[in-house]
Protein backbone atom coordinates (compact mmCIF):
# COMPACT_ATOMS: atom_id res chain seq x y z
CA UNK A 1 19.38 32.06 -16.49
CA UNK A 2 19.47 28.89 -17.85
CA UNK A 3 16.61 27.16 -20.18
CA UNK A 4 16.17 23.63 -20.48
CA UNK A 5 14.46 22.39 -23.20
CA UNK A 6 12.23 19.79 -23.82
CA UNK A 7 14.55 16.98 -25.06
CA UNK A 8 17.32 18.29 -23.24
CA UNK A 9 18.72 15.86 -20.19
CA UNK A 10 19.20 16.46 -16.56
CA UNK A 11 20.23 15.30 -13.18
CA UNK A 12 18.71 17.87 -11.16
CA UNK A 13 17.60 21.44 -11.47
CA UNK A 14 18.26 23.94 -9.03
CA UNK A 15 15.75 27.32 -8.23
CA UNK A 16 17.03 30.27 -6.44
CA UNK A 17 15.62 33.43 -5.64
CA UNK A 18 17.18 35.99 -3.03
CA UNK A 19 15.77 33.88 -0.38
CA UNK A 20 15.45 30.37 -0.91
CA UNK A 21 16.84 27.37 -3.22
CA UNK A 22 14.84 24.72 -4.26
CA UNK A 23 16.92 21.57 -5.72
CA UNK A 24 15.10 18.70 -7.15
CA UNK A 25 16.85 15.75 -8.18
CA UNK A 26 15.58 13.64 -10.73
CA UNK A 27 15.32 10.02 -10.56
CA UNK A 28 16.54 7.85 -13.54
CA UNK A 29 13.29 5.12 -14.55
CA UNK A 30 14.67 1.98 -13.46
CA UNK A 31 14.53 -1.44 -15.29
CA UNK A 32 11.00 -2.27 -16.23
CA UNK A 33 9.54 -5.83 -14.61
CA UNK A 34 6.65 -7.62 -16.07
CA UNK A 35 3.84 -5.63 -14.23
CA UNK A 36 0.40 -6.83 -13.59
CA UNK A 37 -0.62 -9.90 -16.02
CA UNK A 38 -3.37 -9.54 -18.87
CA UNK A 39 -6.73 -11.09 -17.16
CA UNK A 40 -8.47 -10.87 -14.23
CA UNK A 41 -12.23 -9.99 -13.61
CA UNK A 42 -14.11 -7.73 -11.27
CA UNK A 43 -13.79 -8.95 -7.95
CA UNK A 44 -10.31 -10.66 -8.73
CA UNK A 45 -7.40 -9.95 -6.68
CA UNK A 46 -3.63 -10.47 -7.55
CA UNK A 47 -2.15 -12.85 -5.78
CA UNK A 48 1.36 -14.02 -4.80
CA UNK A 49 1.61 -17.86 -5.20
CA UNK A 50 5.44 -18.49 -4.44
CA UNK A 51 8.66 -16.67 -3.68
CA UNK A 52 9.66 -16.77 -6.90
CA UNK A 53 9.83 -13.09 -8.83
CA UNK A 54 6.70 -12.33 -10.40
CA UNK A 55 4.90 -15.64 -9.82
CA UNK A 56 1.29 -14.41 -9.78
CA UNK A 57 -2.41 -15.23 -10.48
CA UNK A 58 -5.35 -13.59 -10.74
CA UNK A 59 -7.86 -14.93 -7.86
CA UNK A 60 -11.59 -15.06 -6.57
CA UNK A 61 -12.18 -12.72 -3.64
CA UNK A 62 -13.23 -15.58 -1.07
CA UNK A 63 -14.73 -13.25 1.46
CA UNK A 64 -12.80 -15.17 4.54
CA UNK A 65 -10.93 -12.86 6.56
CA UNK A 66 -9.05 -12.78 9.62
CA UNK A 67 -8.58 -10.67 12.84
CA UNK A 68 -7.08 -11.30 15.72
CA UNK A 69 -8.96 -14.52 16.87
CA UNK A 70 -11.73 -13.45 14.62
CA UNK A 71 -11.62 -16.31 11.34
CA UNK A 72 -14.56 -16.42 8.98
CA UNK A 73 -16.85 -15.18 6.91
CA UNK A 74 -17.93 -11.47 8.02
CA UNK A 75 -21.71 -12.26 8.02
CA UNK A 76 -21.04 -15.23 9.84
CA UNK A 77 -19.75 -13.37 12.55
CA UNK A 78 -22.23 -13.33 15.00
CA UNK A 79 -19.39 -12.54 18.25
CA UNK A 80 -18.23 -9.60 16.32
CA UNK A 81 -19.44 -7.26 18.28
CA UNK A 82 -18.62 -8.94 21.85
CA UNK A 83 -14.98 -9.56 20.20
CA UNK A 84 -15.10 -5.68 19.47
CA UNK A 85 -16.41 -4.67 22.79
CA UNK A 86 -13.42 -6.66 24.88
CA UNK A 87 -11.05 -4.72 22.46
CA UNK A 88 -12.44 -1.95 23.23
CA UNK A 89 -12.26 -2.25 26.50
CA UNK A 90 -9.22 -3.35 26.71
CA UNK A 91 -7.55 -0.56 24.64
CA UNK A 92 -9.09 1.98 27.25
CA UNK A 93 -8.43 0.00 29.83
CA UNK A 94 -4.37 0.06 28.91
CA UNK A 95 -4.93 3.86 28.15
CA UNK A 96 -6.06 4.56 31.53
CA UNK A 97 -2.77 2.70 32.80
CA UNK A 98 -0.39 4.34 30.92
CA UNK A 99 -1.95 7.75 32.05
């Protein structure tokens, strides 16, 4: 039996009994990347402004969101529903089809 102590460094580690083995391999901590900037306020989201690595900004939930042909502001929704129905419908409609 072998111990491995706390500072001691390893690849993987291997457990066997008479019936099984269990072999973990450990992962090595890649490169660290500037992570989430310093800001931001309840309600904020991160956001992605270019294609460029790590170009980000802290934004202002705007409440606008889109579905399908569904673009707005949710309580300004006042097809929801009908929009949800023909979906509905639909979806059974294709379930029935495809037996």
């Amino acid at each position: 039996m072998t111990t491995i102590t706390d500072n001691q460094k390893v690849d993987n580690v291997q457990l066997t009994n008479n019936k099984r083995t269990l072999t973990v391999t450990l992962a090595k901590q890649g490169t660290q990347g500037q992570g989430v900037p310093n800001g931001g306020t309840t309600g904020q989201f991160l956001n992605k402004i270019s294609d460029t690595d790590f170009d980000t900004q802290w934004t202002d939930s705007t409440a606008v969101v889109s579905w399908g042909d569904i673009l707005g502001t949710l309580s300004n929704q006042t097809d929801l529903q009908t929009e949800l129905t023909r979906i509905e419908a639909s979806a059974v409609a294709m379930a029935i089809a495809l037996g």
